[in-house]
Protein backbone atom coordinates (compact mmCIF):
# COMPACT_ATOMS: atom_id res chain seq x y z
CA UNK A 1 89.31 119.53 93.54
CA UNK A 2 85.92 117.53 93.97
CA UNK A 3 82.81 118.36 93.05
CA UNK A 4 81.05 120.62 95.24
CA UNK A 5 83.69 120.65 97.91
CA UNK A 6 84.24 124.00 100.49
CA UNK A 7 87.79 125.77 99.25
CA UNK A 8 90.07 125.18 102.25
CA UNK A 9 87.27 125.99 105.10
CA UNK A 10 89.85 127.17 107.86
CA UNK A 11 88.51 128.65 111.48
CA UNK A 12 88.86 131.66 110.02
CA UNK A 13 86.61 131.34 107.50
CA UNK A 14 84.25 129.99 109.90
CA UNK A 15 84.62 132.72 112.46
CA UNK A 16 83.98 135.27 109.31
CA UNK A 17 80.76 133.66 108.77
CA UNK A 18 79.94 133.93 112.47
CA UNK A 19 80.39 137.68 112.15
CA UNK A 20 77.64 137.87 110.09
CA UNK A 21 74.06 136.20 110.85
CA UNK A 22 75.46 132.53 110.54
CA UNK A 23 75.68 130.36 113.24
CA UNK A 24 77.74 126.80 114.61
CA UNK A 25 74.46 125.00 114.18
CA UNK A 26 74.12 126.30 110.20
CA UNK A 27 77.46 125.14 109.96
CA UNK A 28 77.67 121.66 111.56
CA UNK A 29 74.25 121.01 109.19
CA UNK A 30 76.59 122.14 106.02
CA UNK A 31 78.78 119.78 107.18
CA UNK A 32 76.02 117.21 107.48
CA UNK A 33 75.05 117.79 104.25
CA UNK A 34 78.66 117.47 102.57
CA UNK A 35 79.00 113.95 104.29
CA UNK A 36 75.91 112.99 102.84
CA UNK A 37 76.83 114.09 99.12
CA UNK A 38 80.47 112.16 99.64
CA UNK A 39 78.87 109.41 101.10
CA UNK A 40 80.50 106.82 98.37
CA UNK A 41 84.07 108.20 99.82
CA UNK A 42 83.40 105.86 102.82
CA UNK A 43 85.32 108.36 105.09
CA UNK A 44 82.67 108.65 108.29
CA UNK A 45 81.70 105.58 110.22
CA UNK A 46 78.95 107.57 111.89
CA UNK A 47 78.42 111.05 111.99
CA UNK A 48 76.95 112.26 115.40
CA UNK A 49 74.16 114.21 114.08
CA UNK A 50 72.03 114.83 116.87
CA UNK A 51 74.50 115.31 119.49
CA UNK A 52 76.82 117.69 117.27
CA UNK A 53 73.82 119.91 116.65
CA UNK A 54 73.24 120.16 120.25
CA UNK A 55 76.92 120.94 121.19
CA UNK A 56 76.68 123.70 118.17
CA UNK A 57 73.43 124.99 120.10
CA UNK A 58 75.09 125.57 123.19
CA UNK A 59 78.22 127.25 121.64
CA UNK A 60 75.85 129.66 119.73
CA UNK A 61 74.51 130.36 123.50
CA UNK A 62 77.99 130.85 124.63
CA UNK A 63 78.66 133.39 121.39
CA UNK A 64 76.24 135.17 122.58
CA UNK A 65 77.08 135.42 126.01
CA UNK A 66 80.08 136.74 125.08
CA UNK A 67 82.09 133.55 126.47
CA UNK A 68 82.66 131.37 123.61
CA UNK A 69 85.98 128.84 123.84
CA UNK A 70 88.86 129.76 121.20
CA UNK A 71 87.83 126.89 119.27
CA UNK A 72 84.21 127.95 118.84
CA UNK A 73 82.74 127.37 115.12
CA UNK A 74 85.65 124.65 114.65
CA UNK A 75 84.13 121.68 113.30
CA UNK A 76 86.16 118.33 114.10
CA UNK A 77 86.37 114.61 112.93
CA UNK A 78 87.88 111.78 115.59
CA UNK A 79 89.36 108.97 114.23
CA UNK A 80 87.50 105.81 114.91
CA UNK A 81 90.14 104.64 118.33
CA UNK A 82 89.08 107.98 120.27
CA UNK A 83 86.73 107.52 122.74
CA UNK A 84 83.94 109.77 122.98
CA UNK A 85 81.37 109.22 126.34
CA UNK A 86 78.12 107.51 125.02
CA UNK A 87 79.46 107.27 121.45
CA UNK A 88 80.60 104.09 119.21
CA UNK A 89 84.06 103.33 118.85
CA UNK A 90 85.21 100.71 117.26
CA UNK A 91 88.81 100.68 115.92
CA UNK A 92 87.54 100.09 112.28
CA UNK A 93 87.63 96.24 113.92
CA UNK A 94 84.74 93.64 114.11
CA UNK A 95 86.01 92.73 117.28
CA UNK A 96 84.54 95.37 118.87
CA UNK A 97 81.30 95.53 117.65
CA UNK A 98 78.60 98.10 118.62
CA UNK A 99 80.96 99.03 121.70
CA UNK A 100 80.24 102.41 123.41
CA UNK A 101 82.76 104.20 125.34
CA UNK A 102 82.39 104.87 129.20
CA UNK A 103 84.84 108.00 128.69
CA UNK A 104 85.96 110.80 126.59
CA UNK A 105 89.46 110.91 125.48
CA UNK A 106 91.67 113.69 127.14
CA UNK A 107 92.89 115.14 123.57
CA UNK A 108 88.68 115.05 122.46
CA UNK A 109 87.39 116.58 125.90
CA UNK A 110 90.17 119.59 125.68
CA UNK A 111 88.53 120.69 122.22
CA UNK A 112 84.98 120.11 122.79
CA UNK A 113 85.88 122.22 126.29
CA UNK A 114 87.15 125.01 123.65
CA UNK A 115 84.00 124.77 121.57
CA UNK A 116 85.06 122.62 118.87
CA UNK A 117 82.19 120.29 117.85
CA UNK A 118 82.70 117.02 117.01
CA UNK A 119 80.84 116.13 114.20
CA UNK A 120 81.62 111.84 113.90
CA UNK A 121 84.10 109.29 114.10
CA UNK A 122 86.46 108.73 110.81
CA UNK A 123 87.07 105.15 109.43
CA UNK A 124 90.80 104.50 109.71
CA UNK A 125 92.88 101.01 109.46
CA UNK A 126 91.92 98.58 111.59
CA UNK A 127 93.80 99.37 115.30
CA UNK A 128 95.55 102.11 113.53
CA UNK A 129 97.73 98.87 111.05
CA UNK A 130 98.02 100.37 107.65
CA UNK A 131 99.52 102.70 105.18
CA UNK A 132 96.47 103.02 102.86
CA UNK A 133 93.21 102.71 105.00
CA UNK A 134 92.50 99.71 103.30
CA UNK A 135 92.50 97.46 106.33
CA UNK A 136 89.15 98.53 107.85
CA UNK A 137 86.69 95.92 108.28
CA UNK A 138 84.24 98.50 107.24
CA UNK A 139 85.80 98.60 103.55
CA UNK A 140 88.30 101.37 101.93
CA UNK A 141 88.48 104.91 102.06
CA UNK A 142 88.93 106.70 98.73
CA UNK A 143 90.91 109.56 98.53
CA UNK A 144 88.88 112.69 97.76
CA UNK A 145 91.20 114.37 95.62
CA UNK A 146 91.39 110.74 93.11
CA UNK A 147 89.09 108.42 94.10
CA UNK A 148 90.77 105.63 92.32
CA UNK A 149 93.92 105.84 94.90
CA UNK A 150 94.18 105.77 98.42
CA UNK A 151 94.44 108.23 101.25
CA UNK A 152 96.73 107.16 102.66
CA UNK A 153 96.85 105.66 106.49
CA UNK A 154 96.00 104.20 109.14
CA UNK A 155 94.26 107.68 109.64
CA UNK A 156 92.82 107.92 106.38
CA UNK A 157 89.82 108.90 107.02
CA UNK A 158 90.00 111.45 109.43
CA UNK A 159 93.06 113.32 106.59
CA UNK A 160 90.12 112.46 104.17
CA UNK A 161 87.19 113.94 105.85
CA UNK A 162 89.75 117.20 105.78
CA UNK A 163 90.54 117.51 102.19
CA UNK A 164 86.72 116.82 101.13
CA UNK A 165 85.86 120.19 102.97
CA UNK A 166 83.71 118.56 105.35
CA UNK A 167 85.47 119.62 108.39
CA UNK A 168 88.12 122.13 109.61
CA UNK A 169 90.23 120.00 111.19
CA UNK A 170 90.61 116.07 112.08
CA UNK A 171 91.91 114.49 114.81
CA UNK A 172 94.24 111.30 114.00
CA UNK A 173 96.81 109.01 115.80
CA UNK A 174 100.43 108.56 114.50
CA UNK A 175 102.12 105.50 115.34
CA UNK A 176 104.91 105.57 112.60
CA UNK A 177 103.60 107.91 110.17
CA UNK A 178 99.67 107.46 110.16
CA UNK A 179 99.23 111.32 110.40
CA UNK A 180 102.01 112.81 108.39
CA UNK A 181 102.22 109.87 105.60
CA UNK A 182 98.10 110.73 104.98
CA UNK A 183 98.23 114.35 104.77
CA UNK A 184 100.85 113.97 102.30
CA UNK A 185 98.63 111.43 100.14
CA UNK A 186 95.88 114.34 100.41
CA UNK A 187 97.03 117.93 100.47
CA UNK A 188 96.65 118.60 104.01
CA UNK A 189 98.38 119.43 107.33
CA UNK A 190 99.39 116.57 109.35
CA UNK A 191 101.38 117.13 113.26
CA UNK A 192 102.78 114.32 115.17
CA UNK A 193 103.74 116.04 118.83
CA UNK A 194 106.41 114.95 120.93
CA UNK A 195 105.63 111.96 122.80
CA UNK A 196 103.80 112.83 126.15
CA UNK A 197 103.29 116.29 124.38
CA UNK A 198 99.21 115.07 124.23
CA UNK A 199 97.75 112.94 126.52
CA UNK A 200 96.97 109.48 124.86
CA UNK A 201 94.38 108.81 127.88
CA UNK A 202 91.11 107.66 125.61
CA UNK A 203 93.13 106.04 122.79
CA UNK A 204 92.56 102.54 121.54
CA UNK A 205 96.58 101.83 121.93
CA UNK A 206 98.32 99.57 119.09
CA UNK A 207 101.95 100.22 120.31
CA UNK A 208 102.04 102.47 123.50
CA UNK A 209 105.82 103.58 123.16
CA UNK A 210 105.17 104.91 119.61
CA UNK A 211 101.28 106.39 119.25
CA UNK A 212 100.40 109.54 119.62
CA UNK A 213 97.50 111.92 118.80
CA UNK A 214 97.49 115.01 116.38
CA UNK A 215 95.63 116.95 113.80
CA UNK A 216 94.74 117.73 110.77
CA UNK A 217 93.87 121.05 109.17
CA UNK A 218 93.96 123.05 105.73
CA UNK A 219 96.25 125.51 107.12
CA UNK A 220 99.44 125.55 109.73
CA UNK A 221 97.22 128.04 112.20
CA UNK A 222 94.39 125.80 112.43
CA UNK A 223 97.17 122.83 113.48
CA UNK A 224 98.82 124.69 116.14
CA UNK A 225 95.10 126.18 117.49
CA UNK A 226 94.75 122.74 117.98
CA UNK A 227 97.57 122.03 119.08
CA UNK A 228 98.03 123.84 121.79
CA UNK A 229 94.24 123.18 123.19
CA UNK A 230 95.28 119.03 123.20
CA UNK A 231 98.67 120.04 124.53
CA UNK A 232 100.02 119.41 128.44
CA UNK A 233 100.33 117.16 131.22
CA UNK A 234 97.38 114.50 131.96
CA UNK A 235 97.22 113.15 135.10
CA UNK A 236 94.73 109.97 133.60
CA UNK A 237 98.38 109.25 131.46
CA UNK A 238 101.72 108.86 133.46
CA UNK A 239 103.44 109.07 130.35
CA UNK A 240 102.23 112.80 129.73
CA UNK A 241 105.06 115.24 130.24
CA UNK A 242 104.84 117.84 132.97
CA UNK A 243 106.62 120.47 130.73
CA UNK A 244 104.93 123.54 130.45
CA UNK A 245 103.89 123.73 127.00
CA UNK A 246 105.07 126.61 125.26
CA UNK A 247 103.27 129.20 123.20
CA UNK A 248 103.47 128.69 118.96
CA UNK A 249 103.67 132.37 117.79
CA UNK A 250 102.99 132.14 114.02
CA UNK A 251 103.98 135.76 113.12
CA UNK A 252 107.48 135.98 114.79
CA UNK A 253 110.48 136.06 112.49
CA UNK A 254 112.65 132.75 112.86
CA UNK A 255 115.80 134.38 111.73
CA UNK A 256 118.54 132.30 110.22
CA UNK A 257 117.60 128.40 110.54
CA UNK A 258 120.37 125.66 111.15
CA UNK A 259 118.42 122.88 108.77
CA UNK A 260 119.78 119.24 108.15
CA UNK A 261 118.82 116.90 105.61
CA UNK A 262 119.79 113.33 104.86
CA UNK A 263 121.54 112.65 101.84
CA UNK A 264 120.99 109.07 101.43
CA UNK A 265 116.85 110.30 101.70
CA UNK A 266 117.47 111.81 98.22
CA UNK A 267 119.61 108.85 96.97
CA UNK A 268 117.39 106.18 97.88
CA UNK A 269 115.78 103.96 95.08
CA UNK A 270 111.91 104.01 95.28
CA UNK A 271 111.74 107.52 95.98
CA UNK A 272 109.98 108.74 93.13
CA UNK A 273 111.98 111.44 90.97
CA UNK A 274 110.24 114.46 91.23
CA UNK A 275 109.63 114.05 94.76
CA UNK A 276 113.38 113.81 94.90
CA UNK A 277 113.71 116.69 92.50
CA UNK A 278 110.91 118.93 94.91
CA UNK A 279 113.11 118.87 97.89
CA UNK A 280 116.52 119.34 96.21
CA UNK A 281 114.54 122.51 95.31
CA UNK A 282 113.34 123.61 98.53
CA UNK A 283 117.01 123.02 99.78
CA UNK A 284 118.29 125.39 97.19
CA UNK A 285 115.95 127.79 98.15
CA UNK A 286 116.68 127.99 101.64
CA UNK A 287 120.00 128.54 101.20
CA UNK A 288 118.77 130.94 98.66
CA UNK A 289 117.52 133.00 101.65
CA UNK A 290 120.04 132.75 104.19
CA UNK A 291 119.64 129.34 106.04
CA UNK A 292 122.30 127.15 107.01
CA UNK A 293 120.79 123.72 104.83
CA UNK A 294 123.39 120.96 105.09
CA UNK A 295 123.45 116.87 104.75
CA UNK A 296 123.60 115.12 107.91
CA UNK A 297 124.53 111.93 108.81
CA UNK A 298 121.47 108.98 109.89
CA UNK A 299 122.98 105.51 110.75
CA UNK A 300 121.31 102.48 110.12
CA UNK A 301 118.26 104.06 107.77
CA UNK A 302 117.79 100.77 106.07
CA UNK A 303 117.21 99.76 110.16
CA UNK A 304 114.30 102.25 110.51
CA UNK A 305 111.48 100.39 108.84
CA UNK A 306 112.26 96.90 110.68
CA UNK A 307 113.53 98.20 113.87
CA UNK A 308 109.81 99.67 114.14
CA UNK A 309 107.40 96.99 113.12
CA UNK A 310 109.47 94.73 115.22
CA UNK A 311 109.25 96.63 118.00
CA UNK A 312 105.75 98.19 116.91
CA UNK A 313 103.87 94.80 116.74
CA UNK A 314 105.75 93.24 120.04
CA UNK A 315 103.60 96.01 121.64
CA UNK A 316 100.11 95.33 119.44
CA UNK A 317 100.71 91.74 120.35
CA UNK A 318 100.51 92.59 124.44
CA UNK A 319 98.39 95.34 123.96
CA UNK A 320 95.19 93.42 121.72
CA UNK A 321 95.86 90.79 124.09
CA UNK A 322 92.74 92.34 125.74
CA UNK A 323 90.69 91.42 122.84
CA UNK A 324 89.61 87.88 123.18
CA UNK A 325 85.58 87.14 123.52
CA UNK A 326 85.55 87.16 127.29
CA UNK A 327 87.26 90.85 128.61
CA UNK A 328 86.08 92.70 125.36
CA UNK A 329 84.84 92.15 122.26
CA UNK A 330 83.07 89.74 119.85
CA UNK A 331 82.28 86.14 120.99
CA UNK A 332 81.96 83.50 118.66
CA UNK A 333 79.21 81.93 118.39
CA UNK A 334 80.62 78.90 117.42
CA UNK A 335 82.68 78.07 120.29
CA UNK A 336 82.52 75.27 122.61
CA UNK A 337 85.43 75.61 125.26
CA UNK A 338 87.29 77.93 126.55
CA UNK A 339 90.29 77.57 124.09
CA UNK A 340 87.72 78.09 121.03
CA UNK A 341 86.24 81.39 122.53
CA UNK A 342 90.44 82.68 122.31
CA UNK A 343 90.62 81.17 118.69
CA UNK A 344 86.90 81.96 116.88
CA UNK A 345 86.55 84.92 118.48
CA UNK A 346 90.43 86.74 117.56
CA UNK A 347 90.03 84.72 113.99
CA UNK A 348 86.62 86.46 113.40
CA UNK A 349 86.98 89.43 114.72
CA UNK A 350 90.43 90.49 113.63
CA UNK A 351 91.49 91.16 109.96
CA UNK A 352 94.46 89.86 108.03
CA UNK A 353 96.93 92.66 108.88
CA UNK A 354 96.02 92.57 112.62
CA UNK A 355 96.58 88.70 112.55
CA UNK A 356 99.87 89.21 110.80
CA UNK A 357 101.01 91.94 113.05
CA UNK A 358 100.20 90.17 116.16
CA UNK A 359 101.30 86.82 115.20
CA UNK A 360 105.23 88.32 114.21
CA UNK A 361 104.93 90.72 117.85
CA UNK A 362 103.80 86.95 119.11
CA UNK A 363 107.05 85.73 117.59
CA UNK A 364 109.63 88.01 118.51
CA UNK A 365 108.55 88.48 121.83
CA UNK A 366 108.80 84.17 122.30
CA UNK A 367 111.14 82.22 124.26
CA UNK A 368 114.56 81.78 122.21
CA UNK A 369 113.44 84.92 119.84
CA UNK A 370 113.08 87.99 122.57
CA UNK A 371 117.22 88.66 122.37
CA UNK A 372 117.73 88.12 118.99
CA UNK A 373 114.65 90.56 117.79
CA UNK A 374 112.94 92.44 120.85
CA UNK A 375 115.73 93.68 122.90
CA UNK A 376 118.12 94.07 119.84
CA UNK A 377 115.31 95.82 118.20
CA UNK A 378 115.46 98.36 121.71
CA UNK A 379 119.40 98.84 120.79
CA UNK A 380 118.76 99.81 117.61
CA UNK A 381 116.35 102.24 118.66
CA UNK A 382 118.71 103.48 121.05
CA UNK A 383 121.12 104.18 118.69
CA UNK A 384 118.87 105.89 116.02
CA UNK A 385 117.30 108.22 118.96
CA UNK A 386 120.87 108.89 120.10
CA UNK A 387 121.95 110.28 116.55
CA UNK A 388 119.18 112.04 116.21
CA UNK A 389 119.10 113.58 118.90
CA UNK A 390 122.88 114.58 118.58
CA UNK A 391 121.78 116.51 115.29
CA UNK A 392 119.95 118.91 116.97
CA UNK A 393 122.71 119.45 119.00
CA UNK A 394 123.96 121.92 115.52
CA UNK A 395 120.55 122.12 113.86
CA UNK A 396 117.45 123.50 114.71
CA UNK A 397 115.22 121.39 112.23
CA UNK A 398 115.46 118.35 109.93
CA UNK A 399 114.13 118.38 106.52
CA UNK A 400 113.40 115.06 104.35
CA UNK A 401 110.70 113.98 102.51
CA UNK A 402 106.89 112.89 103.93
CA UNK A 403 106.74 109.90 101.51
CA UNK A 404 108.54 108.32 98.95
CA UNK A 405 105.80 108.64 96.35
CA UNK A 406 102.20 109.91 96.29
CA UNK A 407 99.09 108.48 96.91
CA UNK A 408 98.61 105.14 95.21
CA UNK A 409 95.77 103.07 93.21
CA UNK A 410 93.41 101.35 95.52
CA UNK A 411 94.61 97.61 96.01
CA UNK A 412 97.93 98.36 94.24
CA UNK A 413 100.18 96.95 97.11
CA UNK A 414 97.39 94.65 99.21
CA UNK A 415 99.27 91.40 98.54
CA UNK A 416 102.88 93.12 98.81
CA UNK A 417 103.13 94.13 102.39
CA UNK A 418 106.36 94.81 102.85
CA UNK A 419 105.85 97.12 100.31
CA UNK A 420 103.44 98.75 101.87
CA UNK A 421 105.69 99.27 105.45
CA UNK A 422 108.41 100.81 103.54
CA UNK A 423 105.42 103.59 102.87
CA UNK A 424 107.14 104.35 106.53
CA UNK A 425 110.83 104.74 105.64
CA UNK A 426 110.82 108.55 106.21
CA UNK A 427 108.14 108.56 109.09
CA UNK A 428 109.03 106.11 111.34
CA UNK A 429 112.12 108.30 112.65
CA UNK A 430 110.13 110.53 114.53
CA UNK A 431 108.34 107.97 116.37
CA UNK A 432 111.12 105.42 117.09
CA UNK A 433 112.75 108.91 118.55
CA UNK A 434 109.84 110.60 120.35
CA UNK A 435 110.55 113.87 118.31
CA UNK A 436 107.40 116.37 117.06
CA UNK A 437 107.19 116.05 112.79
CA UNK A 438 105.10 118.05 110.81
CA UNK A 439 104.19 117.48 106.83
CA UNK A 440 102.87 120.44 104.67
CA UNK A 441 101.84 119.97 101.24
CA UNK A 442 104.49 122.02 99.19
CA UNK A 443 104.21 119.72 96.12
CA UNK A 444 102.25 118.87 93.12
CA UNK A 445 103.25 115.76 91.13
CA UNK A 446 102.59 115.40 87.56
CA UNK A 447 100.04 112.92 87.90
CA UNK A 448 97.84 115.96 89.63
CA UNK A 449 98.34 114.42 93.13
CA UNK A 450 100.20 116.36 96.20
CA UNK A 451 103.13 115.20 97.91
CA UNK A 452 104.33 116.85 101.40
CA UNK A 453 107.71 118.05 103.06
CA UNK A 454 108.41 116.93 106.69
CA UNK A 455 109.82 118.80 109.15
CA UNK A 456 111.06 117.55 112.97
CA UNK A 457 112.27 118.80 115.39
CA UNK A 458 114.02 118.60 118.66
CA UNK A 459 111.45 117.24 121.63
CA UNK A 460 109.26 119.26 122.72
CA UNK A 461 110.00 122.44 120.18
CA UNK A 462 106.54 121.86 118.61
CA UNK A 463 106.57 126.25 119.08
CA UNK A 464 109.48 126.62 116.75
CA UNK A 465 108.64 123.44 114.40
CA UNK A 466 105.09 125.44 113.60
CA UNK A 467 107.02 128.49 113.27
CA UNK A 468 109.06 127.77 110.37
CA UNK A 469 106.31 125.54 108.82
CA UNK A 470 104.61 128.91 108.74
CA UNK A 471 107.55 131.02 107.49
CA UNK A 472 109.08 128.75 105.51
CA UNK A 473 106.74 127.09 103.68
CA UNK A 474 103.53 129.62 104.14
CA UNK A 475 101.36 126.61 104.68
């Protein structure tokens, strides 16, 4: 555990302080303070100093008025692609520059509504494109727990500014893993809702089918207070879901649990041993204690990783479109026409992975390409969602592994990338799908680092997902 780092601060730890003489304002300037010690971690792009302490000074007001949100003496990060109203955001991109948003995000306004306080915006990969948050243009974020390996990503930072004990939870986006596959890399809780679960009104997209927003936290309770704050229909986002969201009861008794796992998960090569040898464990237990734990069958999982970033980057291609020198973001200074201002200004103000990404979405999106990649791609996805879907139709819950390995060195896979997308194999289900996944950390390698298990679930059964994360796992 670093040096001088808070032991799991949870929002019940901070509403035991609160009991006593200790206010939101004492702790937002703790958590002020532990930034500033971790500084060299690289995990805040800004911290909002002055406006966090005067959000904590009107939440005291409210304690004391007897009126306080159920989120008051939460202290939150935002990853850097959630607007905030008369804050920076930036996307971890040079393209954007000094940019300050005209709005708030739906999923930010719906905690700082329940008293949560948002204390800055987290450095992540650069329009949410990475497995390791080394993609920012603002330089890498080193994992708190090793400092010489990553964090994991795109949301990297905000999983980061968790496990240093600077905040109580962190909000992140999860595109095909960027949530889950980080809080695996760093010992925390990591929930990807169902897709139109939480309004993505206020996010910087990357690939609008696939992103959504979820959060971070030292405990399952703290995820699912969360949770259920962000959670429900958004009339700013016609792709939020008008289902009434149900309540996550953390205490009630699952009873016997239908679970399914994928063999071939276990078989794969890459997958390091004992993360393999973890979840044969955890299967034997729960069988152990009454579940129903059996191997079910996943088509095309060799499909999962390219089916994605196919389909993934044919949607950042249209979607940073938007991004050219003239409707938003950096000019170049060297351009002369109007087909220079398009070439400078992307070239200078995008990264290497966002040039890649958009350049293959570019491609298989071209005339002669779209029905041999794009809409074969959509099949594919089809199919996947279909079996998916049809094993919930005998199982309550999936089981499988967060990641194939824990966290890695810093620049250990930087000129390998399709190494680094196959960091996705065993997230990119759930968004392909549209399906809620959690990852807990239940592991412990022997090189000291944590590993997680993922759970999904059938849409929208984010209640019972957080249920047995609780029960089962007693994260």
């Amino acid at each position: 555990m670093p040096t001088g780092e808070r032991s799991a601060p949870t929002l019940r730890d901070a509403r035991a302080m609160l009991s006593g003489s200790s206010t939101v304002q004492d702790a937002v300037r703790q958590a002020l303070s532990l930034e500033r010690e971790k500084r060299d971690l690289n995990i805040f792009l800004e911290t909002f100093d002055e406006s966090a302490l005067q959000q904590a000074e009107r939440v005291d007001a409210r304690r004391k008025a007897g009126d306080a949100g159920p989120l008051a003496g939460l202290v939150l990060s935002i990853k850097d692609n959630l607007c905030y109203k008369d804050h920076r955001v930036s996307a971890s991109s040079r393209i954007l520059g000094d940019f300050t948003s005209l709005f708030t995000a739906t999923a930010v306004q719906r905690l700082i509504d329940a008293d949560a306080v948002v204390l800055g915006r987290t450095n992540c990969d650069e329009f949410a494109m990475g497995s390791s948050n080394e993609n920012s243009a603002f330089g890498a974020v080193k994992n708190p727990l090793d400092p010489s390996r990553v964090p994991g990503g795109s949301s990297g930072g905000a999983a980061a500014s968790v496990a240093a004990g600077i905040v109580h939870a962190a909000l992140g986006s999860d595109t095909g893993g960027s949530i889950r596959q980080p809080a695996s890399f760093t010992g925390t809780v990591g929930l990807k809702p169902t897709y139109g679960r939480v309004s993505r009104y206020g996010l910087i997209a990357f690939a609008s089918s696939f992103d959504q927003i979820g959060p971070f936290a030292h405990d399952v309770h703290d995820t699912a207070r969360v949770y259920e704050v962000m959670a429900g229909h958004d009339p700013h986002d016609n792709t939020s879901s008008q289902r009434p969201v149900e309540p996550v009861d953390l205490e009630r008794e699952p009873g016997t649990l239908r679970i399914a796992y994928y063999r071939e998960c276990l078989e794969r090569p890459g997958t390091d041993p004992e993360v393999v040898q973890h979840m044969q464990a955890n299967i034997d237990r729960l069988k152990s204690e009454g579940h129903r734990v059996e191997p079910a069958e996943l088509p095309m999982l060799e499909h999962l990783v390219p089916t994605y970033y196919i389909l993934a980057t044919a949607e950042a291609s249209s979607n940073l479109a938007r991004f050219d020198g003239i409707h938003y973001g950096h000019r170049s200074e060297k351009a002369t026409s109007l087909e220079e201002i398009y070439r400078f200004s992307r070239s200078e103000g995008f990264g290497a992975e966002v040039q890649r990404r958009i350049l293959l979405g570019t491609f298989v999106l071209s005339s002669g390409y779209y029905d041999a990649y794009y809409a074969k791609g959509q099949k594919v996805r089809r199919i996947i969602r279909d079996a998916t879907l049809r094993t919930f139709n005998d199982h309550d819950l999936i089981l499988l592994p967060t990641s194939p390995m824990t966290a890695f060195k810093r620049d250990a896979l930087t000129d390998d990338p399709i190494a680094m997308y196959l960091q996705d194999i065993f997230t990119v289900q759930a968004n392909l799908v549209g399906i809620p996944a959690i990852s807990l950390p239940t592991g412990t390698h022997g090189n000291g680092m944590p590993f997680g298990t993922q759970l999904m679930a059938a849409p929208f059964q984010e209640a019972r997902l957080l249920n047995a994360a609780a029960t089962l796992f007693g994260a």
